[in-house]
Protein backbone atom coordinates (compact mmCIF):
# COMPACT_ATOMS: atom_id res chain seq x y z
CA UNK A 1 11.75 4.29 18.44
CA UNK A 2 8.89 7.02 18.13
CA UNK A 3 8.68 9.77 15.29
CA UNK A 4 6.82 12.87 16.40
CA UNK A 5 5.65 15.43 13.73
CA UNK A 6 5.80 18.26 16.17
CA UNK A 7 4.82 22.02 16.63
CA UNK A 8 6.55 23.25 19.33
CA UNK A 9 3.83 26.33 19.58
CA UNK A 10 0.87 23.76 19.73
CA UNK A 11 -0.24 23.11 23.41
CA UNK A 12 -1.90 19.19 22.44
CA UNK A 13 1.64 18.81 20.66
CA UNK A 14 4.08 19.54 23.65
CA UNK A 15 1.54 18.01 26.14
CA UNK A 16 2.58 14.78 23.21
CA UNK A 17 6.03 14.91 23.61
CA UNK A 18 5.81 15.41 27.10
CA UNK A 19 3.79 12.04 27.53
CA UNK A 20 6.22 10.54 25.52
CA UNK A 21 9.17 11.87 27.53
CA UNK A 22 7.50 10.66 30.74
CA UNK A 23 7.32 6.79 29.35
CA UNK A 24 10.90 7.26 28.53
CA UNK A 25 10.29 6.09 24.97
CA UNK A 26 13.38 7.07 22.97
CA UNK A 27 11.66 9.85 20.40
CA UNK A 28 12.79 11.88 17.09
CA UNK A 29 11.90 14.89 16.94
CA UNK A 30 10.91 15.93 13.34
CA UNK A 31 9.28 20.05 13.49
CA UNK A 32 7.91 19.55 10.20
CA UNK A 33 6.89 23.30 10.11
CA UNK A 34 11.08 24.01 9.58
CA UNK A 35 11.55 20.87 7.41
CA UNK A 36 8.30 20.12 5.79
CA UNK A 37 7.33 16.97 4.68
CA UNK A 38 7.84 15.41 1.09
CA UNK A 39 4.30 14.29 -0.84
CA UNK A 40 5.94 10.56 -0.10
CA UNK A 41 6.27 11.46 3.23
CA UNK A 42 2.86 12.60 3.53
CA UNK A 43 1.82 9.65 1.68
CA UNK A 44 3.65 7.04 4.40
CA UNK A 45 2.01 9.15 7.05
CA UNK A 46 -2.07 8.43 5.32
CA UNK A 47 -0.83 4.46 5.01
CA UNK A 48 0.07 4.25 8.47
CA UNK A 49 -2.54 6.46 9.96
CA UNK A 50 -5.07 4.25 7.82
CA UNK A 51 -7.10 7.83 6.99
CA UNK A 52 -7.98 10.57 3.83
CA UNK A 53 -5.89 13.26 3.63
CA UNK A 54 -8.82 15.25 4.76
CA UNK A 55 -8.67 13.55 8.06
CA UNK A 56 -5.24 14.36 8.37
CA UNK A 57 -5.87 18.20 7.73
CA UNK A 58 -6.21 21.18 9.83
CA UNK A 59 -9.44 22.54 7.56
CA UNK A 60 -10.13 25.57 10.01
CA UNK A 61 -7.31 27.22 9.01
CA UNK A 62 -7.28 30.11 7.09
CA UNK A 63 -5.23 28.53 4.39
CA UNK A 64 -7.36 25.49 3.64
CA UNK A 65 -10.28 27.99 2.82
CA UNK A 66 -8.39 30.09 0.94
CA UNK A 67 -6.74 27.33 -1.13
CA UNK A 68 -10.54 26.18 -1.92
CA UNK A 69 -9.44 22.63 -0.59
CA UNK A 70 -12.90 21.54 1.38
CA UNK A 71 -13.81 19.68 -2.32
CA UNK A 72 -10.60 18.81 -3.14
CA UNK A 73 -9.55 15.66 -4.69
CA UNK A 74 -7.04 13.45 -2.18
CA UNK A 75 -4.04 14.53 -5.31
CA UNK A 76 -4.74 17.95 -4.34
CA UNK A 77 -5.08 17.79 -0.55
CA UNK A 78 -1.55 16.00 -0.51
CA UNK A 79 0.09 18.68 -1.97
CA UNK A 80 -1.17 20.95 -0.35
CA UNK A 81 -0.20 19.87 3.10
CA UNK A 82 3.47 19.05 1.16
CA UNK A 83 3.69 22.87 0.09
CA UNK A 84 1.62 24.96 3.41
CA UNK A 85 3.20 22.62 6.30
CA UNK A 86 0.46 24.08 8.50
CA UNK A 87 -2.29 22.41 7.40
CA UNK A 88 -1.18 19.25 8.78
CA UNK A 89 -2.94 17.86 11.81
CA UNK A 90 -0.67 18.04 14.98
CA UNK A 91 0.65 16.19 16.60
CA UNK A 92 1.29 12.61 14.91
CA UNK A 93 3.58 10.10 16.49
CA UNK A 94 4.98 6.93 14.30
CA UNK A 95 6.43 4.02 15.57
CA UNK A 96 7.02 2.94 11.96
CA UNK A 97 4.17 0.38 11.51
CA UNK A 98 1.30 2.57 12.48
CA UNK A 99 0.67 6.15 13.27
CA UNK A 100 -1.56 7.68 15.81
CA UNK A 101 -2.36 11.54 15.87
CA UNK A 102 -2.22 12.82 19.09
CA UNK A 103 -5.65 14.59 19.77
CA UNK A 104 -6.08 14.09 22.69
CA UNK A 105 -2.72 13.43 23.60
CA UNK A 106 -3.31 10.47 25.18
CA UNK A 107 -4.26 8.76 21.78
CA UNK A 108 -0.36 7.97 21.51
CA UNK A 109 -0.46 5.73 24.99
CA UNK A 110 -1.81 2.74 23.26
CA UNK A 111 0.64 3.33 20.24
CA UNK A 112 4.01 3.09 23.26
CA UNK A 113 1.83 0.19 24.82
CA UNK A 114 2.37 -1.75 21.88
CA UNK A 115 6.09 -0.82 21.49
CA UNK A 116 6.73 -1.96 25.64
């Protein structure tokens, strides 16, 4: 079973789900822009992703510059991605064990390779 943290407006985010749909791999759907994510949540996410918060950020949007986050401490980074939802990168895709963030879309094809 896959988790996708999805934006439904994104383009690399449907293309995602549609990959994902096309392998028939059985998929939740979490739109984490309606039900954001918890700090813990954020902080399973980092583990299985293996990265900084930073790397998990969307730090060209307007938000992360106005929130002065580019020297932010990884404390500070995590809540803000737990309070503005929109500064998370898009789209990641769990299996549980690991996490893959789907840019380019394909990235999550060795992630369902490993769940076959």
């Amino acid at each position: 079973m896959l988790t996708i943290y999805h934006n439904p407006r994104c383009s690399k985010s449907r293309q995602t789900l549609a990959l994902i749909e096309e392998q028939k791999h059985d998929v939740t759907i979490v739109e984490y822009l309606k039900t954001p994510l918890s700090v813990a949540e954020i902080e399973k996410l980092l583990a299985l992703l293996k990265v900084s918060p930073i790397d998990m950020m969307r730090t060209k949007e307007a938000e992360f510059k106005e929130q002065n986050l580019a020297q932010a401490n990884d404390v500070t980074l995590i809540a803000a991605m737990a309070a503005t939802p929109k500064l998370i990168e898009r789209p990641i895709v769990s299996d549980s064990t690991r996490a893959i963030i789907g840019r380019p879309p394909e990235n999550v094809l060795s992630l369902m390779q490993v769940n076959n």
